[in-house]
Protein backbone atom coordinates (compact mmCIF):
# COMPACT_ATOMS: atom_id res chain seq x y z
CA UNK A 1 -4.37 -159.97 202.95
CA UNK A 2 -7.38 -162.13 202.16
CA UNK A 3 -9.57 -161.69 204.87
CA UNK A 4 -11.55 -164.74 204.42
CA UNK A 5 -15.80 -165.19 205.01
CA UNK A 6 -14.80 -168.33 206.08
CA UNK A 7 -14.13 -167.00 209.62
CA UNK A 8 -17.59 -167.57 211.11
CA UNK A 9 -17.94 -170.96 209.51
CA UNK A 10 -15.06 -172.16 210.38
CA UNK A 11 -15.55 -170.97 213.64
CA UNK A 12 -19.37 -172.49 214.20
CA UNK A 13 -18.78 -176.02 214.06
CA UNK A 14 -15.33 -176.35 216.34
CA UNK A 15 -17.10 -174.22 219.18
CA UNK A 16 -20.86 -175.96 219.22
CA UNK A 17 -19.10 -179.16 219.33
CA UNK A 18 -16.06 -177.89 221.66
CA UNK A 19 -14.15 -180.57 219.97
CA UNK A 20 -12.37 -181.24 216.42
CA UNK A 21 -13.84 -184.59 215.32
CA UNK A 22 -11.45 -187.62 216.14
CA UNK A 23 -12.01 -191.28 215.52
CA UNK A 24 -15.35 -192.55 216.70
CA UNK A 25 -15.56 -195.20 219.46
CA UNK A 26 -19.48 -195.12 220.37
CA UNK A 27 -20.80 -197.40 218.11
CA UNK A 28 -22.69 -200.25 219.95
CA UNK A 29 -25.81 -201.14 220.92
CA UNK A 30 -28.52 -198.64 221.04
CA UNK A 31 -31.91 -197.65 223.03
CA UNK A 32 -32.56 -196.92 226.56
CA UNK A 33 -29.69 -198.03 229.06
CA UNK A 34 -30.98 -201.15 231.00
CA UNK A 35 -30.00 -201.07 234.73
CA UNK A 36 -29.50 -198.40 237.52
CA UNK A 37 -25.74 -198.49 237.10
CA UNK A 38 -24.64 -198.23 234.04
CA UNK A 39 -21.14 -197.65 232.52
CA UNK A 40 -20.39 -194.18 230.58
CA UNK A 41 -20.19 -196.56 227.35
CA UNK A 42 -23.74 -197.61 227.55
CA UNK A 43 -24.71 -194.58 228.01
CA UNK A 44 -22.86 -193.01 224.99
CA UNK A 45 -23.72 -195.78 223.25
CA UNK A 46 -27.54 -195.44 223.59
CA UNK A 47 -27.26 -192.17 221.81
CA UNK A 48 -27.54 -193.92 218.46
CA UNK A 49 -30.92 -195.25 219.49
CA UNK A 50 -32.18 -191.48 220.02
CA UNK A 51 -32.09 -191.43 216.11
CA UNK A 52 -35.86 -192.82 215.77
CA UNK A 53 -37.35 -190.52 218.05
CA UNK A 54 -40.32 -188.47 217.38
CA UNK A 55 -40.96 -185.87 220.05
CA UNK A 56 -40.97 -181.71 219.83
CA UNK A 57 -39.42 -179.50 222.49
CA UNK A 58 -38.37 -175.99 222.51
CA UNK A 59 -34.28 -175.83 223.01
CA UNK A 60 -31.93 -173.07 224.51
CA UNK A 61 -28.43 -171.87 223.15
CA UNK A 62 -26.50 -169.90 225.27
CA UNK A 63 -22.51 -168.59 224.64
CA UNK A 64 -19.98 -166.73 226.70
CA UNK A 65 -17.12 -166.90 224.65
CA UNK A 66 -15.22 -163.58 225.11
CA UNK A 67 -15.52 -162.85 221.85
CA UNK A 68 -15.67 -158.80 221.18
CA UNK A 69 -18.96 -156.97 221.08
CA UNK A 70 -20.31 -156.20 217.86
CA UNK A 71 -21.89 -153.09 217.35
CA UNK A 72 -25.13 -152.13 217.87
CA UNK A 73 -27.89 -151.47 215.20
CA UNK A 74 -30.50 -152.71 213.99
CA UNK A 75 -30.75 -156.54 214.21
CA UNK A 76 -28.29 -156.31 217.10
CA UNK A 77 -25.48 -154.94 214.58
CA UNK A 78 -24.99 -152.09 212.28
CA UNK A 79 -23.27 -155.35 210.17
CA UNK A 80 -25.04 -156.97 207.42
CA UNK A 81 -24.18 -160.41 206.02
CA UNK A 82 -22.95 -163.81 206.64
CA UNK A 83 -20.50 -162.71 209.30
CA UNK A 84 -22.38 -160.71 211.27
CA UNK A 85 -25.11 -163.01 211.71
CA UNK A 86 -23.04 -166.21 212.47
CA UNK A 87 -21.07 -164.22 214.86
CA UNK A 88 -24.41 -163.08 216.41
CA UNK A 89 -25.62 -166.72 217.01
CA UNK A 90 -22.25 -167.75 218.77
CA UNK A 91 -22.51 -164.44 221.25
CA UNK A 92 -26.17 -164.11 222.18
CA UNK A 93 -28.64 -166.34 223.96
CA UNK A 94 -30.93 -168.33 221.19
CA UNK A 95 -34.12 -170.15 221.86
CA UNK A 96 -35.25 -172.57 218.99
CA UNK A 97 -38.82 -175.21 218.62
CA UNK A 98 -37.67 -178.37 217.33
CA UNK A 99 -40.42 -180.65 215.61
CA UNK A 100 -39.06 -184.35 215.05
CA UNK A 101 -41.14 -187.10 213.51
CA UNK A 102 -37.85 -189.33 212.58
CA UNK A 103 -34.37 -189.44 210.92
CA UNK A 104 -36.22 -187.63 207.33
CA UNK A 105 -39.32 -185.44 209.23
CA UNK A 106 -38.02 -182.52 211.12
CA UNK A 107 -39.01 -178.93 211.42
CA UNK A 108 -36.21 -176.48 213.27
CA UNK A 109 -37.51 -172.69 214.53
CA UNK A 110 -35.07 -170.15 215.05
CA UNK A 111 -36.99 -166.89 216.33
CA UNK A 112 -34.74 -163.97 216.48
CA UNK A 113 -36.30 -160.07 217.03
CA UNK A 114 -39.53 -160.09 215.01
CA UNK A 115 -37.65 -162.61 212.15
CA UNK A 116 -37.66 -166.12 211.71
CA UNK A 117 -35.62 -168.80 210.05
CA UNK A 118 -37.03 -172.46 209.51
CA UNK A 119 -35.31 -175.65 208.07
CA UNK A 120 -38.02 -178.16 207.19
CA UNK A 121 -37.25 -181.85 205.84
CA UNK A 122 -39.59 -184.02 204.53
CA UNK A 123 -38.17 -186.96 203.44
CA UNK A 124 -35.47 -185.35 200.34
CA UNK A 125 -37.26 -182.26 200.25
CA UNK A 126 -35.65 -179.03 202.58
CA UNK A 127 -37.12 -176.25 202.70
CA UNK A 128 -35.25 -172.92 204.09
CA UNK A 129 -36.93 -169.79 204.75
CA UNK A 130 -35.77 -167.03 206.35
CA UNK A 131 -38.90 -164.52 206.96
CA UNK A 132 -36.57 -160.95 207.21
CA UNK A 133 -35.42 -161.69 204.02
CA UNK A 134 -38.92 -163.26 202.81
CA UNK A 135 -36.57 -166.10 200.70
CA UNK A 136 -36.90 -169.58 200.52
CA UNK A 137 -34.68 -172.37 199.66
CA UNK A 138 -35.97 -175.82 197.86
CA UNK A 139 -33.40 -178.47 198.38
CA UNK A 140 -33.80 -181.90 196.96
CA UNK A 141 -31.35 -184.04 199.12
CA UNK A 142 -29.49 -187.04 198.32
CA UNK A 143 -30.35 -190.64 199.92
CA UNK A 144 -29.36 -191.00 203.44
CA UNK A 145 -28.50 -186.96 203.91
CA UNK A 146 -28.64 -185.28 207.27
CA UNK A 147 -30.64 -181.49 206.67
CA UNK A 148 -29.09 -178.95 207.75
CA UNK A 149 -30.22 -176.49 210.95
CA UNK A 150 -31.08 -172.94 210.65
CA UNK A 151 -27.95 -171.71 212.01
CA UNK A 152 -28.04 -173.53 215.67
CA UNK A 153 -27.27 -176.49 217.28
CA UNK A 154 -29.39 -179.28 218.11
CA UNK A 155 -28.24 -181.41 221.73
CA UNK A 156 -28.43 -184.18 219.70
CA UNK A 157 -25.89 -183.07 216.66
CA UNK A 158 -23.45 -180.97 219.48
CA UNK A 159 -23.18 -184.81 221.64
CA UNK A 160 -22.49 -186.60 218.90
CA UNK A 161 -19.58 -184.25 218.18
CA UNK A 162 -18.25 -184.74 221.20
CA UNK A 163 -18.87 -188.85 221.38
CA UNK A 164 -16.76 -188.62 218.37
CA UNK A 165 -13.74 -186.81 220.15
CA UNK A 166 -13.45 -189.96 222.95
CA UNK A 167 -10.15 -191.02 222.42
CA UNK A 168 -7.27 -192.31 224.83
CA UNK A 169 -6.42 -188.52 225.13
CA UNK A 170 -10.32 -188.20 226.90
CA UNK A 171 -10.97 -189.50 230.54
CA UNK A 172 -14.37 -190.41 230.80
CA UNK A 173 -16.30 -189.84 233.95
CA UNK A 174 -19.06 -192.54 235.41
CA UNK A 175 -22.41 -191.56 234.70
CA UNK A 176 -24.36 -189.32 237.26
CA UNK A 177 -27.96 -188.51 237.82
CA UNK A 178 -29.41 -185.51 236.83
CA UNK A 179 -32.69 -184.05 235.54
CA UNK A 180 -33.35 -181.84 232.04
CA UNK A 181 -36.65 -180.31 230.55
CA UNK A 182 -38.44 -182.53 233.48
CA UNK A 183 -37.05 -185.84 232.25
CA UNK A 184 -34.35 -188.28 234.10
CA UNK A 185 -31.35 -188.15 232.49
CA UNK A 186 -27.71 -190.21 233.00
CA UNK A 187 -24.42 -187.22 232.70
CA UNK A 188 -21.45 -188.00 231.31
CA UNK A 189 -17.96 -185.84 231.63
CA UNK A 190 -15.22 -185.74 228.91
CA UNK A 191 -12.50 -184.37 230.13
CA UNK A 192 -9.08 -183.73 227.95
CA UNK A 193 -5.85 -185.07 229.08
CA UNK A 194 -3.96 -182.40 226.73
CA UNK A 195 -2.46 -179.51 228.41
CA UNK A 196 -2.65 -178.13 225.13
CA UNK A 197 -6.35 -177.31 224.13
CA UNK A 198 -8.31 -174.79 225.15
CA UNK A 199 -11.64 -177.47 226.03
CA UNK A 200 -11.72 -177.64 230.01
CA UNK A 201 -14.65 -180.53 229.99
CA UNK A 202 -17.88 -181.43 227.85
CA UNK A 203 -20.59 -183.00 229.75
CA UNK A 204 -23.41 -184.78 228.16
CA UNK A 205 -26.87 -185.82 229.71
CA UNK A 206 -28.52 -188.61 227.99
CA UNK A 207 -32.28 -189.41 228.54
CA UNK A 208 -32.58 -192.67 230.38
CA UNK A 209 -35.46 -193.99 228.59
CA UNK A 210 -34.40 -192.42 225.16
CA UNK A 211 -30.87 -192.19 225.02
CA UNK A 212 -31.92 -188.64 223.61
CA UNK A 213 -29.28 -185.96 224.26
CA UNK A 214 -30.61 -183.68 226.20
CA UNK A 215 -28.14 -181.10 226.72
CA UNK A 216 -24.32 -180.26 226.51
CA UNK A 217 -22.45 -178.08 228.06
CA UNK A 218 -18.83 -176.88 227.42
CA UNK A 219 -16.61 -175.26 229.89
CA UNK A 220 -12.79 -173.08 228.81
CA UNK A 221 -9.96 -174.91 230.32
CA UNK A 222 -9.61 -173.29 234.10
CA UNK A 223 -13.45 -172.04 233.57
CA UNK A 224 -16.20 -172.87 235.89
CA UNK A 225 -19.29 -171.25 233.80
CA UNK A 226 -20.25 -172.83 230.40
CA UNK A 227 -18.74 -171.81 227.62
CA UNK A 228 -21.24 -172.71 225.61
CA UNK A 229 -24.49 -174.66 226.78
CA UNK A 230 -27.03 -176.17 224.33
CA UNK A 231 -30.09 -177.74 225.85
CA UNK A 232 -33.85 -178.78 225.89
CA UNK A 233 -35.86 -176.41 228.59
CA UNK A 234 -39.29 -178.20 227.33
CA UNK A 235 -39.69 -182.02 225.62
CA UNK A 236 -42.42 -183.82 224.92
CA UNK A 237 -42.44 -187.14 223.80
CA UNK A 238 -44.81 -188.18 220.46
CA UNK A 239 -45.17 -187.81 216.86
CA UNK A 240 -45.74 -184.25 215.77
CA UNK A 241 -48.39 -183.16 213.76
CA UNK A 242 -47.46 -184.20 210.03
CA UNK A 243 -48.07 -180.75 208.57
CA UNK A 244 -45.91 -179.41 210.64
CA UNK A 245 -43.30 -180.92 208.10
CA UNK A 246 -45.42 -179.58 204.95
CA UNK A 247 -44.00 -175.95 203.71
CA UNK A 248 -45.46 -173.81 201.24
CA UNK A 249 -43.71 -170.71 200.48
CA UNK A 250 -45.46 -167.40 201.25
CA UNK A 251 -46.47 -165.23 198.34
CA UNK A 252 -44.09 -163.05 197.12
CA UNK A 253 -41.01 -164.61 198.56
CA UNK A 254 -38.26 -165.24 196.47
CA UNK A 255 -37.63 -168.76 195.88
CA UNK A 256 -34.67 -170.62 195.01
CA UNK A 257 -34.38 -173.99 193.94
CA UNK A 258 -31.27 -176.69 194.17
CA UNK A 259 -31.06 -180.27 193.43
CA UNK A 260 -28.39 -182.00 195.05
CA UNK A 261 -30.21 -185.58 194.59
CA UNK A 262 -27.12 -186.47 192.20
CA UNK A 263 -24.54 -184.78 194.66
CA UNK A 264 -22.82 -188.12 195.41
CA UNK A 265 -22.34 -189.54 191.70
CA UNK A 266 -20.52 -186.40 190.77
CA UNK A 267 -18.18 -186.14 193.31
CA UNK A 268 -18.96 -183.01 194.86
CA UNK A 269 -19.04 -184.81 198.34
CA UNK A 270 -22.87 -183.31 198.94
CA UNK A 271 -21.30 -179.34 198.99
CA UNK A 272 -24.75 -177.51 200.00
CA UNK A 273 -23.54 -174.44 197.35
CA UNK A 274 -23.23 -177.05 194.39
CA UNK A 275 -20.17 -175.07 193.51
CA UNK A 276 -17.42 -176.10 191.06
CA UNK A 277 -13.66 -175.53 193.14
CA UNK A 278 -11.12 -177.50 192.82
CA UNK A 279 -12.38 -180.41 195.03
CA UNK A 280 -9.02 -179.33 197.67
CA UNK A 281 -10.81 -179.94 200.74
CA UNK A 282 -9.70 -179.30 204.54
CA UNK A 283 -6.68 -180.86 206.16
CA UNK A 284 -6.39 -182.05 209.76
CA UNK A 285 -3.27 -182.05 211.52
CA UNK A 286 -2.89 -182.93 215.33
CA UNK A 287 -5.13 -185.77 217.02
CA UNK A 288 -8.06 -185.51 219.41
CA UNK A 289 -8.79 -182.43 221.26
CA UNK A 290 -5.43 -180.56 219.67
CA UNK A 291 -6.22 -181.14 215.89
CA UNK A 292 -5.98 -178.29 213.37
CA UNK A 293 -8.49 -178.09 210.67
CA UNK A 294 -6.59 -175.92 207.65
CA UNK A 295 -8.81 -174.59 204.71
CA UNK A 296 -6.75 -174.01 201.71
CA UNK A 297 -6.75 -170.60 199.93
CA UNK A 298 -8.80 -171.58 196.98
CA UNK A 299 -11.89 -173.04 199.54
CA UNK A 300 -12.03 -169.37 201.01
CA UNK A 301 -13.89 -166.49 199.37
CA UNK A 302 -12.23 -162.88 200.55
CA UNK A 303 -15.36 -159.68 201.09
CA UNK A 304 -13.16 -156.80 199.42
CA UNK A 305 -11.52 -154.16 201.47
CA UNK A 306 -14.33 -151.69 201.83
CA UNK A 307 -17.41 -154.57 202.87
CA UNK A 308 -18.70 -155.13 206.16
CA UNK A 309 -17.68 -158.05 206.46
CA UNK A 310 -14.20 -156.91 206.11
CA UNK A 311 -15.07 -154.30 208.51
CA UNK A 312 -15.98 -157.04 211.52
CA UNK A 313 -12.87 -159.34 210.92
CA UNK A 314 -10.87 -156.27 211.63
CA UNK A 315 -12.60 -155.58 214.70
CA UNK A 316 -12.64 -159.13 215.80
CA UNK A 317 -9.04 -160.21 214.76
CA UNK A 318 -5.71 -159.09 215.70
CA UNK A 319 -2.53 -159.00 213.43
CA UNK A 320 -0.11 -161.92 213.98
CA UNK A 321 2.76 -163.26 212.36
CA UNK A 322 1.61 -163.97 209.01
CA UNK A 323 -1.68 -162.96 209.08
CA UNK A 324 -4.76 -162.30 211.30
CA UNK A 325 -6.21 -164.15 214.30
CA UNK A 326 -8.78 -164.82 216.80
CA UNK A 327 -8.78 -166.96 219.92
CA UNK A 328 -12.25 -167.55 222.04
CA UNK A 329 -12.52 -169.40 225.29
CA UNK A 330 -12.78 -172.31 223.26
CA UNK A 331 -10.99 -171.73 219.98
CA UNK A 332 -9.13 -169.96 217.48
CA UNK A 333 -8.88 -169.17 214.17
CA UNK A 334 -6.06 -167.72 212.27
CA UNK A 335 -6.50 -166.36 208.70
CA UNK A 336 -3.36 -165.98 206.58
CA UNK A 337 -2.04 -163.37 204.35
CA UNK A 338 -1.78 -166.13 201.78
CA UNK A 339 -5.67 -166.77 202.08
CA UNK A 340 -5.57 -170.07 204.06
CA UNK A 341 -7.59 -170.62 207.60
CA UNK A 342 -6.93 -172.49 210.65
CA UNK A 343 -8.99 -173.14 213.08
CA UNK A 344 -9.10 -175.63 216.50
CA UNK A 345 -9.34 -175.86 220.00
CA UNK A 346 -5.97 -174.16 220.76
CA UNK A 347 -4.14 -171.48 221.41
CA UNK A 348 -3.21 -168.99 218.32
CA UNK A 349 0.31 -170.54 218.57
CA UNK A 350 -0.50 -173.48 218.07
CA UNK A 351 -2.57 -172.42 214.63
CA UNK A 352 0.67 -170.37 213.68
CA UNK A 353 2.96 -172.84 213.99
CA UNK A 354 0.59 -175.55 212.47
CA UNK A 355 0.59 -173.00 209.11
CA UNK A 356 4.34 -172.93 208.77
């Protein structure tokens, strides 16, 4: 079979978020929620207003996702590559700074044993740089483009996710106090009504004064520990210094440049890689919490037999009817001899049965 590097990717998104993205409801007015009772809608809704914020904070990832342990090595894996890392970002405990100055200044710190990996914006211009590797990327961004994050998961980008899954199939608790990273906050809990996903409950907490998410936390269906948590442990409130959001590459690093300014006009839909496939993008079947994200063959690049990469899917998967599969606490992706990928918040089944 094609055993697709698409595995950790598709993985990363579905699990942050612990939702597949349904129609978006939270639209309305935005700022601080007025009031000492407020409804859950004003309080999702106020997220919106979190998007002029300038403040800088240092954030904690943590995942317990059952997934299998990779081996060890150097780096925390004898693995190299794309895999290996994404795979070690979903199972280990990540702290990350965060440096905000508005919607086109941010500066996002990954630390991870003696390396470092930093996503800076300034207005178009990204900058990547990962310091184990000593390479940088030079993006030049459309207008109106989100940058991306060094690998993690922001509160902020991980609630909207789930804001975005609040559907009739959702019941949506009344807000509740609760403090985070020293600040009052109002929580939130989205629970499924489908019997069929593997999301027990998402819970948000929203600044009060800010409507900044401060953290999420996802529990497995019959769980009681998180899942996954995302979550500010410090925040402080004020505009960063600006050169925080300057970046010069170090000499001698190797430094790659990509212009994606015209993305848009040529149809390529913003694709960070620039490449030149046959614009087939993903399908979603299913609705709400039990939607099915497919990736056809041709969007899915196989490592050959021998890699390392090929090496860890084998570990991590299992054989299934028709292909290969994994299921966390909180999803599951199923790669196909045919070269397609699944992935959602369900059982393997339901991926299966979704590819036939």
């Amino acid at each position: 079979m094609q055993k697709s590097a698409w595995l950790p990717a598709a993985i990363a998104p579905v699990v942050v978020a612990g939702v597949i993205a349904a129609p978006v409801i939270a639209n309305a007015a935005a700022g601080p929620v007025a009031g000492s009772d407020p409804t859950a809608a004003e309080v999702l809704a106020s997220i919106a207003g979190s998007r002029d914020a300038q403040y800088s904070g240092t954030i904690a990832q943590t995942s317990d996702l059952g997934l299998p342990e990779l081996p060890s090595g150097s780096g925390g894996s004898s693995l190299e590559g794309d895999a290996s890392d994404v795979l070690g970002l979903l199972t280990a405990a990540h702290t990350a700074r965060v440096y905000v100055g508005g919607e086109d200044e941010q500066r996002f710190q990954l630390t991870q044993q003696l390396a470092e990996q930093d996503v800076v914006r300034n207005g178009s211009d990204v900058w990547t740089w990962d310091s184990k590797e000593r390479t940088a990327v030079h993006l030049t961004l459309p207008a109106d483009a989100d940058a991306p994050t060094a690998g993690a998961t922001t509160p902020a980008q991980a609630a909207q996710r789930a804001v975005d899954a609040i559907t009739p199939s959702t019941r949506v608790s009344d807000p509740t106090t609760i403090r985070v990273a020293g600040h009052d906050a109002w929580q939130v809990t989205l629970t499924p009504r489908s019997d069929d996903t593997l999301v027990g409950s998402v819970r948000l907490a929203v600044d009060q004064q800010t409507g900044l998410p401060l953290r999420v936390t996802v529990t497995a269906a019959g769980q009681q520990d998180p899942a996954f948590q995302v979550g500010f442990t410090s925040l402080d409130y004020g505009a960063p210094d600006a050169r925080l959001f300057d970046f010069t590459p170090p000499s001698g690093a190797e430094v790659t440049t990509k212009d994606l300014s015209d993305a848009h006009q040529h149809g390529q839909g913003g694709r960070a890689h620039g490449d030149d496939r046959s614009g087939v993008g993903p399908t979603v079947t299913g609705s709400g919490w039990d939607s099915v994200v497919e990736l056809p063959a041709g969007d899915t690049a196989g490592p050959g037999p021998d890699s390392d990469a090929s090496a860890l899917l084998d570990q991590v998967t299992k054989p299934v009817d028709g292909g290969r599969a994994l299921q966390t606490s909180l999803v599951s992706v199923y790669l196909t001899d045919d070269g397609r990928v699944f992935a959602g918040a369900v059982p393997v089944s339901a991926l299966v049965a979704a590819a036939k």
